[in-house]
Protein backbone atom coordinates (compact mmCIF):
# COMPACT_ATOMS: atom_id res chain seq x y z
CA UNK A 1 1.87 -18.09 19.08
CA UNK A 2 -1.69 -17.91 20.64
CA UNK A 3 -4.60 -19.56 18.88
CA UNK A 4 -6.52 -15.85 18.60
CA UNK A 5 -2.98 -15.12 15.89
CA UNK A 6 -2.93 -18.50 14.66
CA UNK A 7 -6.75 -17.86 13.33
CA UNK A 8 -5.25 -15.17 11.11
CA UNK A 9 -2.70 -17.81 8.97
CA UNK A 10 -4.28 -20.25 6.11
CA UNK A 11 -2.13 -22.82 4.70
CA UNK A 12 -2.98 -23.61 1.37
CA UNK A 13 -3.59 -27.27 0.22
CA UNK A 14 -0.26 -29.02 -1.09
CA UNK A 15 0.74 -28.89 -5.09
CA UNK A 16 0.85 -30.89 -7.42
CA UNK A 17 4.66 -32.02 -6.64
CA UNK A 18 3.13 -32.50 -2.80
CA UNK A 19 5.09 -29.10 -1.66
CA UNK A 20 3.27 -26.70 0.45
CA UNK A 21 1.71 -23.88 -0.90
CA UNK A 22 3.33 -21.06 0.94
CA UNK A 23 1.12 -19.89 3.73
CA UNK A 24 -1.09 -17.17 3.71
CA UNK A 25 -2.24 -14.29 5.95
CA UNK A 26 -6.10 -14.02 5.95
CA UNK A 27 -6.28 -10.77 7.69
CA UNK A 28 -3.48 -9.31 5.69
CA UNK A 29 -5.59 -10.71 2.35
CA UNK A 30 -8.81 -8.87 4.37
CA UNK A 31 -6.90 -5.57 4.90
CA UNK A 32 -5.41 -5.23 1.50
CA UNK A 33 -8.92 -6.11 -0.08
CA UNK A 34 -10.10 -3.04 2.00
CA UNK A 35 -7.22 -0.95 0.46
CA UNK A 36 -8.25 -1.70 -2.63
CA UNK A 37 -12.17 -1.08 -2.34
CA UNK A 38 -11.58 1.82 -0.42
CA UNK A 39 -9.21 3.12 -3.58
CA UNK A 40 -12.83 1.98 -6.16
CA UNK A 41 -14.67 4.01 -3.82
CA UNK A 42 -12.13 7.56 -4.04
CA UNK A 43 -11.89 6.75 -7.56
CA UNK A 44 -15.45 6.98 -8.76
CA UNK A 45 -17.28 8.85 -5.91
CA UNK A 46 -14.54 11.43 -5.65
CA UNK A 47 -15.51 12.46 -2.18
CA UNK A 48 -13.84 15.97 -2.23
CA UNK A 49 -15.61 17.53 1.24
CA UNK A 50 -13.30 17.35 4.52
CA UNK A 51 -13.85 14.86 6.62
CA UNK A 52 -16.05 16.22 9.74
CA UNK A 53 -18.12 15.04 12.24
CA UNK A 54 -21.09 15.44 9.78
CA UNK A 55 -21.38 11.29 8.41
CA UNK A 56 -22.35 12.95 5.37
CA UNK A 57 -18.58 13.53 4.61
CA UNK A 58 -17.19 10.69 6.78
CA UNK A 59 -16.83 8.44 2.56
CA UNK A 60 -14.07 10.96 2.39
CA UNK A 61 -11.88 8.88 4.79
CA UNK A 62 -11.23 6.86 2.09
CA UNK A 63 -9.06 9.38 0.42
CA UNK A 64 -5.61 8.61 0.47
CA UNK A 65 -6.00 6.81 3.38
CA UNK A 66 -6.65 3.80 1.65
CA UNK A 67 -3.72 3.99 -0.62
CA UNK A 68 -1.81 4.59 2.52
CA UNK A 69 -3.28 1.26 3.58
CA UNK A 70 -2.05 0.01 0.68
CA UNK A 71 1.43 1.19 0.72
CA UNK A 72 1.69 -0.01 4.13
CA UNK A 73 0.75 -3.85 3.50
CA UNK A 74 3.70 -3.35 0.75
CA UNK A 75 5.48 -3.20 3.44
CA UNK A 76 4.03 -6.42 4.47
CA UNK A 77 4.72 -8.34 1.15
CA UNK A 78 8.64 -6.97 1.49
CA UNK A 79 8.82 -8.83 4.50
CA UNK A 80 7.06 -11.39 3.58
CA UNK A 81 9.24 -11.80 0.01
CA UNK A 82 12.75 -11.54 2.33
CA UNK A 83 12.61 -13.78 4.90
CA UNK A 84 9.86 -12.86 6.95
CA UNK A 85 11.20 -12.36 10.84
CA UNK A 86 14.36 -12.67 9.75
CA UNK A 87 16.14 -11.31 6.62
CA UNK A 88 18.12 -14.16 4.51
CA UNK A 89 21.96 -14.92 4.43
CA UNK A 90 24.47 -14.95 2.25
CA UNK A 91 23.19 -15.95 -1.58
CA UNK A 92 19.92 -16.41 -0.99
CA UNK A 93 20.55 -11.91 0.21
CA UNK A 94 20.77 -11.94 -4.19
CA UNK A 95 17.84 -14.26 -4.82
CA UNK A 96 16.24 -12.24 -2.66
CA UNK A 97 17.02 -8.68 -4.36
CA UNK A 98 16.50 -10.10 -7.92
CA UNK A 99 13.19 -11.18 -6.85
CA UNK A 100 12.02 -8.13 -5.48
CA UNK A 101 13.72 -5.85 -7.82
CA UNK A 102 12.32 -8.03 -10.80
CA UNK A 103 8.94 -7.22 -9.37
CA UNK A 104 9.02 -3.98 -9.02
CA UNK A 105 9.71 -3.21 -12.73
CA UNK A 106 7.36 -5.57 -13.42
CA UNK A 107 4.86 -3.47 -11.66
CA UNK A 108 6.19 -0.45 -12.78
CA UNK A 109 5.80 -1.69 -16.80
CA UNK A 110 1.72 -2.50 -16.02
CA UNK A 111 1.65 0.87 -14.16
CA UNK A 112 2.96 2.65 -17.35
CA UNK A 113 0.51 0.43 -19.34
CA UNK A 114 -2.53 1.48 -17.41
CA UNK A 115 -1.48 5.01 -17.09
CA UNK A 116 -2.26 5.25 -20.85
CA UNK A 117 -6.02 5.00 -20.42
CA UNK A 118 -8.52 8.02 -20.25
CA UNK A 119 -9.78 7.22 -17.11
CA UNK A 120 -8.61 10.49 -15.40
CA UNK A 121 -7.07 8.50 -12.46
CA UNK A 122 -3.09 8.94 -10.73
CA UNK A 123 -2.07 5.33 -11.36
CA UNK A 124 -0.33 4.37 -7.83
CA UNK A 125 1.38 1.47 -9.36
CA UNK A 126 4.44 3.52 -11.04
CA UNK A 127 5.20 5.54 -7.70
CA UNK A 128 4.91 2.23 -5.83
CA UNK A 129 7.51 0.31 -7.65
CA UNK A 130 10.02 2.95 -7.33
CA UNK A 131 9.82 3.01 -3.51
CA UNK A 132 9.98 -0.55 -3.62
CA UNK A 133 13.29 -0.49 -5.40
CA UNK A 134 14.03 2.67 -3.01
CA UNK A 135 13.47 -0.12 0.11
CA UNK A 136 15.60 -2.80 -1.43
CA UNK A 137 18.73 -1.63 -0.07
CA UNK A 138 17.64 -1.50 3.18
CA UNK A 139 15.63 -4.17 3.39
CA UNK A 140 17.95 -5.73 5.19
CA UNK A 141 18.17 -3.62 8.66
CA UNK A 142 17.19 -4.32 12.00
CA UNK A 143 13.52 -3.39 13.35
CA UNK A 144 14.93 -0.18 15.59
CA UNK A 145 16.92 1.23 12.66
CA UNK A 146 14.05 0.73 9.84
CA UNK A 147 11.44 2.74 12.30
CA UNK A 148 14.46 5.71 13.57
CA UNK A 149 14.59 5.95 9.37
CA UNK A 150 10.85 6.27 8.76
CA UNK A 151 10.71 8.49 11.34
CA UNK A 152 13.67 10.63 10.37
CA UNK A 153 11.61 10.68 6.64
CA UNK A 154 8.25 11.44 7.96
CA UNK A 155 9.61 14.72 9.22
CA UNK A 156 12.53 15.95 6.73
CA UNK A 157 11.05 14.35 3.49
CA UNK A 158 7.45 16.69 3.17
CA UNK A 159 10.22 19.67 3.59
CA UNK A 160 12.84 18.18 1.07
CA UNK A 161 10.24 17.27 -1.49
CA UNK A 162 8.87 21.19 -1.28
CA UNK A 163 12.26 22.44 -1.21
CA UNK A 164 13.18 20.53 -4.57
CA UNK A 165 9.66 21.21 -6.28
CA UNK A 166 10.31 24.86 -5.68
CA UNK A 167 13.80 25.20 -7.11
CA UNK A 168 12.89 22.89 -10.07
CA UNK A 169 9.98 25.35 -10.29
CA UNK A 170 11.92 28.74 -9.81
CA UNK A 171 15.09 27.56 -11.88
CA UNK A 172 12.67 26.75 -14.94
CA UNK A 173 13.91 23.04 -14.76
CA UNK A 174 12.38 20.67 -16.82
CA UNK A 175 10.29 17.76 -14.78
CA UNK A 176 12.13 14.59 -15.84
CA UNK A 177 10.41 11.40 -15.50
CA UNK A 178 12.11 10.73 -12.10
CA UNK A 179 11.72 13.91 -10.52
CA UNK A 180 7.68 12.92 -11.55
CA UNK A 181 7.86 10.06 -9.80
CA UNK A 182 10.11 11.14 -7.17
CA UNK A 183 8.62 14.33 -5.81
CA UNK A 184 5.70 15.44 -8.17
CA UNK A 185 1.86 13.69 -8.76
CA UNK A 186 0.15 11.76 -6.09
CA UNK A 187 2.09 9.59 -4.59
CA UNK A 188 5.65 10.84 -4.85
CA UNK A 189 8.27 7.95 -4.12
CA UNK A 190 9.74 10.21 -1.67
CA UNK A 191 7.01 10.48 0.55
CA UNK A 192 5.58 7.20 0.12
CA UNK A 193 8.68 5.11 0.61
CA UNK A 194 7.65 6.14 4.83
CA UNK A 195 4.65 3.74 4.01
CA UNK A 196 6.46 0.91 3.53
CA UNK A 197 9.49 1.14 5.61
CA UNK A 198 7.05 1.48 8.41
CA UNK A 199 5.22 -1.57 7.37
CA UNK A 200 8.24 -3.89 6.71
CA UNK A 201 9.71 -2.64 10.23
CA UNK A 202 6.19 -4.22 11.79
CA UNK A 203 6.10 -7.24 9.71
CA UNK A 204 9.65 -7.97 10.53
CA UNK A 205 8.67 -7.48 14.32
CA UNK A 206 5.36 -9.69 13.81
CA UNK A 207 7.32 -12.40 11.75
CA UNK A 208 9.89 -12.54 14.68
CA UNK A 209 7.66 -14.49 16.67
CA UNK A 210 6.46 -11.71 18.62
CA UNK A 211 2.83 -12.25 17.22
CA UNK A 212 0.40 -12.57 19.87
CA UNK A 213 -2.61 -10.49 21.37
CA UNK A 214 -0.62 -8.10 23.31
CA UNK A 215 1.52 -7.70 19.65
CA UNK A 216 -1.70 -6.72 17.63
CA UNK A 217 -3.18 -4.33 20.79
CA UNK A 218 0.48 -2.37 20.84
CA UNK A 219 0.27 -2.19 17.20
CA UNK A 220 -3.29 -1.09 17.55
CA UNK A 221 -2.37 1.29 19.87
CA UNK A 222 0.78 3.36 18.45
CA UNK A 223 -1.82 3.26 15.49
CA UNK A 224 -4.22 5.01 17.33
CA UNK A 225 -1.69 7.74 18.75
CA UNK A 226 -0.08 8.61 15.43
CA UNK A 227 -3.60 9.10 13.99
CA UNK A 228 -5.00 11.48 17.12
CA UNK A 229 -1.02 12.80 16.50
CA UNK A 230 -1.17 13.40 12.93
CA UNK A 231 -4.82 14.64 12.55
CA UNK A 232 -5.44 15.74 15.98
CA UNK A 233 -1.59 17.97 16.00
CA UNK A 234 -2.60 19.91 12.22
CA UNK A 235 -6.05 20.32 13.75
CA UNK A 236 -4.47 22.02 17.02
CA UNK A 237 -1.51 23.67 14.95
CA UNK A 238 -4.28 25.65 12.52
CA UNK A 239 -6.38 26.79 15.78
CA UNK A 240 -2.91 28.10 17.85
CA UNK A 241 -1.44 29.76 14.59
CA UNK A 242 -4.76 30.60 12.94
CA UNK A 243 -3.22 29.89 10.04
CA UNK A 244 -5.43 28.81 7.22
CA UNK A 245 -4.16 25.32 5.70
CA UNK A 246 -6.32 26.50 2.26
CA UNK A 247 -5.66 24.35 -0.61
CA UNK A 248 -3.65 21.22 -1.42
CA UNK A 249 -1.50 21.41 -4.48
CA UNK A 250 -1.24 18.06 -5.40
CA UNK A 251 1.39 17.08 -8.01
CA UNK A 252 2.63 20.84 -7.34
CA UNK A 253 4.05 21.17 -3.66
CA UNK A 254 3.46 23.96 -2.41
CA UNK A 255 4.85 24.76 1.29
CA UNK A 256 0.76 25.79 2.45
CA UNK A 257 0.94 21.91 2.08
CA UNK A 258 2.81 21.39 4.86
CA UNK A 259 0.32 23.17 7.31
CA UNK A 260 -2.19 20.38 7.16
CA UNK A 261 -3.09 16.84 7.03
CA UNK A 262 -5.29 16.76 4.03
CA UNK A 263 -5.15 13.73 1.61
CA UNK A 264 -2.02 14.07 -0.37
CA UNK A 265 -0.96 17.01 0.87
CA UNK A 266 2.34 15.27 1.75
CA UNK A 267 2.94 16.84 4.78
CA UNK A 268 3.89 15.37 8.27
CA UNK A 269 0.93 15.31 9.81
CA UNK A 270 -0.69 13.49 7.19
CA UNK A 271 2.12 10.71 6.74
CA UNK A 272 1.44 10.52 10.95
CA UNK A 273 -2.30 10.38 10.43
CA UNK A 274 -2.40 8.12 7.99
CA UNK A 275 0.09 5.63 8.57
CA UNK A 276 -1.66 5.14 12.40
CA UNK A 277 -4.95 4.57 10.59
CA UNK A 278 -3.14 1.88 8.30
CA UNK A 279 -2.04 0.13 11.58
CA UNK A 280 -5.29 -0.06 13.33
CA UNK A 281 -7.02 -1.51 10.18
CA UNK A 282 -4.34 -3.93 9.60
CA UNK A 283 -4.33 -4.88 13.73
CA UNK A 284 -7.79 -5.58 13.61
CA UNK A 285 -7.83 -7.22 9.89
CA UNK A 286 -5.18 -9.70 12.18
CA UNK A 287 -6.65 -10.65 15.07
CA UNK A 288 -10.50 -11.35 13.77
CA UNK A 289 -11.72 -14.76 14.93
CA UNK A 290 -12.37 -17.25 12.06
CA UNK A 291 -16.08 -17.24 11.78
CA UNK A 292 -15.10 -13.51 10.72
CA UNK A 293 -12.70 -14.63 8.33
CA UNK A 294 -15.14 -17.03 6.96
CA UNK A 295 -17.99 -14.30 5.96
CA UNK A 296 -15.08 -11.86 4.75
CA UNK A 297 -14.00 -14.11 2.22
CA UNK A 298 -14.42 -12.68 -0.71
CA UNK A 299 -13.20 -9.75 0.86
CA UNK A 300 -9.70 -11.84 1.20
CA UNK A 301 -10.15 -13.57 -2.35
CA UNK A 302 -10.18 -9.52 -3.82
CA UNK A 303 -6.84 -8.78 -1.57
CA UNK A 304 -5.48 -11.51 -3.03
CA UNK A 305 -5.79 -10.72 -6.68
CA UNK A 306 -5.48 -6.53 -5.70
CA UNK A 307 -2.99 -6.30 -8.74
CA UNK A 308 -5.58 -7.57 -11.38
CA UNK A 309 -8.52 -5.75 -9.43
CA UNK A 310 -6.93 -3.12 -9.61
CA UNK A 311 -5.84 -3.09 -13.08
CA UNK A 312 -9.12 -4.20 -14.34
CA UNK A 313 -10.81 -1.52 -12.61
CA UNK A 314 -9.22 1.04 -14.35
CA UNK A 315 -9.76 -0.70 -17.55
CA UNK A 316 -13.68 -0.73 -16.59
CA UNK A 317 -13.15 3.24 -16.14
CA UNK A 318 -11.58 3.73 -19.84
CA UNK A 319 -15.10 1.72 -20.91
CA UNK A 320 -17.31 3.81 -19.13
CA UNK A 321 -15.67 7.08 -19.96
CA UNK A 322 -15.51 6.38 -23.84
CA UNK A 323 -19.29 5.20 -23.61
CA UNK A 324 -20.32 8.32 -22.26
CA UNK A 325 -21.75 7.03 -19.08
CA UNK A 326 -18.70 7.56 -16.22
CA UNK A 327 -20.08 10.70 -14.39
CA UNK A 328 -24.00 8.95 -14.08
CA UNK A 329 -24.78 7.95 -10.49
CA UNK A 330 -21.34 7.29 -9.28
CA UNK A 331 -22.69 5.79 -6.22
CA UNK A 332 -24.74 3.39 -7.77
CA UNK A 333 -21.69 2.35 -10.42
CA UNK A 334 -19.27 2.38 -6.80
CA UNK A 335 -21.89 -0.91 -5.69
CA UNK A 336 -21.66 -2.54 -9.08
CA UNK A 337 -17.70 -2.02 -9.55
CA UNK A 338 -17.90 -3.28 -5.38
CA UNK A 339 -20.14 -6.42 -6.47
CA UNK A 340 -18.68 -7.25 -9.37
CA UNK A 341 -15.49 -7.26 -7.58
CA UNK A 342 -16.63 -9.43 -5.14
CA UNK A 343 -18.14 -11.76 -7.12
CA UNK A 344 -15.33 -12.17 -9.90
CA UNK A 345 -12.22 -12.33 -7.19
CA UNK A 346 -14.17 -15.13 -5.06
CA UNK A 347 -14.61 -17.66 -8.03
CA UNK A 348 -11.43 -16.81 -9.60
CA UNK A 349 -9.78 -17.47 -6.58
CA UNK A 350 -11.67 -21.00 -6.17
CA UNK A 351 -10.73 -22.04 -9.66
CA UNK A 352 -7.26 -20.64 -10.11
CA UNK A 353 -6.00 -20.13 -6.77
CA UNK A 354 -4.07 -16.63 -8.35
CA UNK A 355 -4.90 -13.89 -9.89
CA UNK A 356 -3.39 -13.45 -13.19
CA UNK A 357 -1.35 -10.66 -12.64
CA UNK A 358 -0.15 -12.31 -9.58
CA UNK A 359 0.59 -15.03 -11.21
CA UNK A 360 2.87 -13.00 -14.09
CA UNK A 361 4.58 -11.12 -11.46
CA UNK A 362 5.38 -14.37 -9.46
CA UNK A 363 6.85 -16.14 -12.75
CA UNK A 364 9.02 -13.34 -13.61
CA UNK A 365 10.03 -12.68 -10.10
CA UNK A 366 11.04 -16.84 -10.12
CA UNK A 367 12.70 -16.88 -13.21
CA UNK A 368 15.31 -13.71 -12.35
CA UNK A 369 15.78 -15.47 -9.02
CA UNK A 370 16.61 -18.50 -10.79
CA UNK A 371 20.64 -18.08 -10.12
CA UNK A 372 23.03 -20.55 -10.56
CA UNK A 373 24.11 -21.61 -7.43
CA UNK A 374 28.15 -22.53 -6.58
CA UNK A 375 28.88 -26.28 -8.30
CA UNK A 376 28.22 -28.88 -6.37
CA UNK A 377 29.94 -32.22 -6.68
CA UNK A 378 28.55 -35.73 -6.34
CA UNK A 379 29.70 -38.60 -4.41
């Protein structure tokens, strides 16, 4: 492992019973604090202008692309929950599952929670635990097969997920609650199930031993070819077809969705676009020096607590919207809800180590891992 890598792992200080803490990744923490900022920032500016070359519009890359980001480090945490480089063997494959899957509805009980406010905001954390559990069985495979699958999705699933919409639509089907989460709203566990296989296939890669230098600058630069790919190909597509990509019907597929790469749009040129944008932050989160690590602390201390910042955030919204004041100077409330942020994560982090969230997750995760093992005898 070269020392530039090695800058990018923190081992915590030992327990109380003298264990290790398990390790942690500072530029992953760095990157997934990004995600969730980035997600503040879409929230309560609502940058709705397409990104151009005019910096006026360049706060709209934050939309979707940052909950790409997000997805993507999921990805991450899979790995990182199963064995890192290498998945576990024989009952530790169920302690592993039950873990995970435990998690998941976990996550998918606060999402349903949270998606009872009036804060007007597509709670991710539903969608998200569905593709988790739609990972699970897979979790398993080897690096080639996990990327041949993403990229078998990234193409067929935008056209499956407007096929379906459509006949739902045209047969006057009812939307159950899993074709909501499946193909409708947001972040549709069809879609953004590519997110994460394609980040557990790189953090099993990473994990392998393969980090190094060269590692982070290949990652960095199939990152860099999907985006040019994915933006630059719907870009080139609309001027050869003249074709106009016009609206994006988000929750409602539509197949115009399909022509572009617009935020949420679903199609294959965004799921391109965005995922090589999620590698080059998360390459570059990885390989900054430690002096950079050091000033982006709190940065790290908000990625990781993103559950509780995240939840908390939306709580903050339901305040401001029943007080009247959610729509005055967005910008201005973006800084505070940034600060605040910040502020809170660092010290909580200092004092408790985990965020609380975390930490509920992580007990209930334990305790349906907690399997009797086969008897053991003693001598």
């Amino acid at each position: 492992m070269s020392s530039g890598i090695a800058q990018g792992t923190v081992l915590s200080a030992p327990s109380v019973s003298g264990e290790p803490r398990p390790t942690r990744i500072a530029g992953l923490d760095i990157a997934r604090g990004l995600a969730i900022l980035g997600m503040f920032i879409a929230h309560i500016i609502r940058p709705e202008e397409a990104v151009s070359a005019d910096p006026d519009t360049w706060i709209g890359l934050v939309n979707g692309r940052s909950a790409v980001l997000f997805a993507v480090l999921a990805g991450f945490s899979l790995a990182l929950l199963s064995g890192r480089g290498t998945p576990p063997e024989g009952e530790a494959v169920l302690r592993m599952r039950l873990r995970i899957g435990t998690r998941a509805l976990v996550i998918f009980a606060l999402g349903g929670i949270l998606s009872l406010g009036d804060h007007g905001i597509a709670v991710i954390l539903e969608y998200y635990a569905i593709a988790f559990l739609l990972v699970l069985p897979i979790i398993r495979w080897r690096v080639p097969n996990l990327l041949i699958l993403a990229g078998v999705l990234a193409v067929l699933a935008p056209i499956a997920q407007v096929g379906i919409a459509l006949f739902i639509q045209d047969n006057g089907g009812g939307t159950s609650a899993l074709a909501l989460l499946m193909i409708f709203g947001y972040y549709p566990a069809l879609i953004w199930v590519v997110f994460m296989i394609v980040g557990l296939a790189v953090a099993r890669w990473l994990f392998a031993g393969r980090i190094s230098g060269s590692s982070l600058g290949l990652i960095a630069l199939v990152g860099a070819g999907l985006a040019v790919l994915g933006y630059g190909g719907a870009s080139v597509f609309a001027q050869i077809t003249g074709i106009e990509q016009g609206e994006v019907f988000v929750g409602y597929p539509q197949w115009a969705n399909l022509l572009g790469a617009a935020p949420h749009s679903g199609s294959t040129f965004e799921i391109l676009g965005a995922t090589g944008v999620a590698l080059l932050i998360i390459a570059a989160a990885l390989a900054l020096p430690r002096w950079a690590q050091r000033v982006l602390w709190p940065l790290a201390a908000t990625g990781r607590m993103a559950l509780t910042a995240y939840a908390l955030h939306l709580v903050a919204l339901v305040i401001l919207v029943s007080t009247g004041v959610d729509r005055i100077d967005p910008v201005a409330q973006t800084w505070w809800f940034v600060l605040v942020t910040l502020i809170g994560c660092s010290a909580w982090i200092l004092l408790f180590r985990q965020g609380p969230l975390e930490k509920l997750v992580s007990a209930c995760s334990r305790a349906a891992a907690s399997v009797p093992g086969p008897a053991r005898t003693t001598q």
